[in-house]
Protein backbone atom coordinates (compact mmCIF):
# COMPACT_ATOMS: atom_id res chain seq x y z
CA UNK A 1 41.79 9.11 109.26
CA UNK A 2 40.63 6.53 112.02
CA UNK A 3 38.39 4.70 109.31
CA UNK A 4 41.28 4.11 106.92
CA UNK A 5 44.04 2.22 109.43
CA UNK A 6 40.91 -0.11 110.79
CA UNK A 7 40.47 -1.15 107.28
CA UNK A 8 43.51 -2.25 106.97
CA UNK A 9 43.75 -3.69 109.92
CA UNK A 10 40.61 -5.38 109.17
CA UNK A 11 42.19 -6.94 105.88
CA UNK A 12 45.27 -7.84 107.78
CA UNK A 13 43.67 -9.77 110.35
CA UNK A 14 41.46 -11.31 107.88
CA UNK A 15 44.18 -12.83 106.10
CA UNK A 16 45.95 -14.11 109.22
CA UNK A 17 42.54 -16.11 109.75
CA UNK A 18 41.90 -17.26 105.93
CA UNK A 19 45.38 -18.16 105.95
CA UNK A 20 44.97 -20.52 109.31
CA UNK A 21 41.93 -21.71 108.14
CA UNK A 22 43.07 -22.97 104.66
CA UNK A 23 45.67 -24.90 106.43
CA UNK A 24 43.17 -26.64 108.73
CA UNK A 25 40.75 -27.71 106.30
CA UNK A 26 39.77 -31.16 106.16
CA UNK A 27 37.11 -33.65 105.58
CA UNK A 28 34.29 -33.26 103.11
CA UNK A 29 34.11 -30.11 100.94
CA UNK A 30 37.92 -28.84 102.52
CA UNK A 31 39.34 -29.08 99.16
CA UNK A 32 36.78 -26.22 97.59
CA UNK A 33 37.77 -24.56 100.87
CA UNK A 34 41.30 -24.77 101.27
CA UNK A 35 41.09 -23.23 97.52
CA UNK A 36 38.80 -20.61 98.49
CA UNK A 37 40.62 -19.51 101.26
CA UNK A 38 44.13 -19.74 99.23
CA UNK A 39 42.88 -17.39 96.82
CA UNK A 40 41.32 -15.02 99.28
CA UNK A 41 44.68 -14.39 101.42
CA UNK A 42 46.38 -14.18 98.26
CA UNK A 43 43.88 -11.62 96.84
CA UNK A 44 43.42 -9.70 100.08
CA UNK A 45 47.20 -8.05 100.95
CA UNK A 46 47.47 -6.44 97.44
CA UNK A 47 44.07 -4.87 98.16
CA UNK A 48 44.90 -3.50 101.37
CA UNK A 49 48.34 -2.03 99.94
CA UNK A 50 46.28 -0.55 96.71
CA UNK A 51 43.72 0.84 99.35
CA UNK A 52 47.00 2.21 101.84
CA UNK A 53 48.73 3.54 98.85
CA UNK A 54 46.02 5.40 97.68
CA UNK A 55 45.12 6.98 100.57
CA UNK A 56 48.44 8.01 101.36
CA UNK A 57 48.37 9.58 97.90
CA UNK A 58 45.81 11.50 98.92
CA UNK A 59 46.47 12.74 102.79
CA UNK A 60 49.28 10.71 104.36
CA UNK A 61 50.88 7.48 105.04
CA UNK A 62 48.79 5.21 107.35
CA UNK A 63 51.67 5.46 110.27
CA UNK A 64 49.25 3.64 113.15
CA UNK A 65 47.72 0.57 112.07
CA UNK A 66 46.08 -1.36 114.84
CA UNK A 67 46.40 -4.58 115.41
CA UNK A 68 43.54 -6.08 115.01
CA UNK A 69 41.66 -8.95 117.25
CA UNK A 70 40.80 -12.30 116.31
CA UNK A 71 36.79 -13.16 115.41
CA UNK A 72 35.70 -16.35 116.46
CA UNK A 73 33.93 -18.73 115.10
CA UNK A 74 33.80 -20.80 111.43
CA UNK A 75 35.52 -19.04 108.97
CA UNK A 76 32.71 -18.40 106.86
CA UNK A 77 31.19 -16.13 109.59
CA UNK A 78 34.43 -14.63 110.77
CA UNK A 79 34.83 -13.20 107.04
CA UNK A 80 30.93 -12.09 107.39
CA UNK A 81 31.74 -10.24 110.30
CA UNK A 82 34.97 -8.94 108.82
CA UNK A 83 32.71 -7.88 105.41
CA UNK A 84 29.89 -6.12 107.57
CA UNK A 85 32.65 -3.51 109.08
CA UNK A 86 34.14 -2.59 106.25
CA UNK A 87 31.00 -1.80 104.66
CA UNK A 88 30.16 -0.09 107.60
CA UNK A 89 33.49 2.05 106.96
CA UNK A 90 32.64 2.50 103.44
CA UNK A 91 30.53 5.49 104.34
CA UNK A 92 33.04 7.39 106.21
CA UNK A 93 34.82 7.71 102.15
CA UNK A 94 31.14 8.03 100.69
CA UNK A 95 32.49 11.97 99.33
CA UNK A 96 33.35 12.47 95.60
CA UNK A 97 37.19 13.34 96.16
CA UNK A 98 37.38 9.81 97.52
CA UNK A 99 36.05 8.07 94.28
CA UNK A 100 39.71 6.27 93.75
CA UNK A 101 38.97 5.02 97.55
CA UNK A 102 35.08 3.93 97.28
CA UNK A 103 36.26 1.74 94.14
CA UNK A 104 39.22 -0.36 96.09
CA UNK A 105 36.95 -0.72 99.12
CA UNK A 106 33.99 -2.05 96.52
CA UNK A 107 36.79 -4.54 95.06
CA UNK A 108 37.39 -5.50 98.56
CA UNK A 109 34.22 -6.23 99.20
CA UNK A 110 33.48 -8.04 96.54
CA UNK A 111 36.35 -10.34 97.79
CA UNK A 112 34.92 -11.16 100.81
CA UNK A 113 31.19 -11.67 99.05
CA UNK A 114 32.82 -14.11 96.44
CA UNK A 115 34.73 -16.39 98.90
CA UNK A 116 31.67 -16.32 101.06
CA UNK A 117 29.74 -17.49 98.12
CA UNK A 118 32.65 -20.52 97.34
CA UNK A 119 32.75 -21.62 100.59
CA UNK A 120 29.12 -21.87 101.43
CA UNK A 121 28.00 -23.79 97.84
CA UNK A 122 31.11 -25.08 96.42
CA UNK A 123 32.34 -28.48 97.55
């Protein structure tokens, strides 16, 4: 399934940018950043392999993940973006077979929607 290699790729390339990000933070409010963003590429790899695994547990491995392109923009919006296609994809997994599936994608997302929330209020 199409839907299930962009996701990953989606959570791949989303790390590569949390990950550059964290290491350019500066000036006021970087530290609640940098943090944010540590924990998010931390968080985010074991998520896509949970998400991978399971699917391949189900059908097949995921043999053809894309690589994915670069957002632009602040970090904050990039991860927005990022967050508004995989819930976008959720609904190709909306069946009940794929309730294992709809769970790791709703932990994903709620990923993204925390570290959205730290680094737009925390300082």
């Amino acid at each position: 399934m199409k839907e299930a290699a962009n996701l990953v790729s989606i959570m791949f390339m989303s790390r590569e940018q949390a990950h550059r990000a964290h290491l350019a933070a500066t000036g006021p409010g970087s530290y609640a950043s940098h943090v944010a963003l540590g924990d998010f590429y931390e968080a985010i790899i074991p998520l896509a392999d949970r998400f991978a695994e399971a699917y391949a547990g189900m059908y097949a491995p995921l043999t053809n993940i894309p690589y994915g392109t670069p957002a632009k923009g602040k970090i904050d919006a990039v991860l927005e973006s990022f967050l508004t296609e995989i819930v976008s994809a959720r609904s190709a997994f909306e069946k009940p077979a794929h309730g294992p599936l709809l769970n790791i994608i709703d932990e994903i997302a709620a990923l993204y929607l925390g570290t959205l929330y730290k680094l737009r209020n925390l300082e």
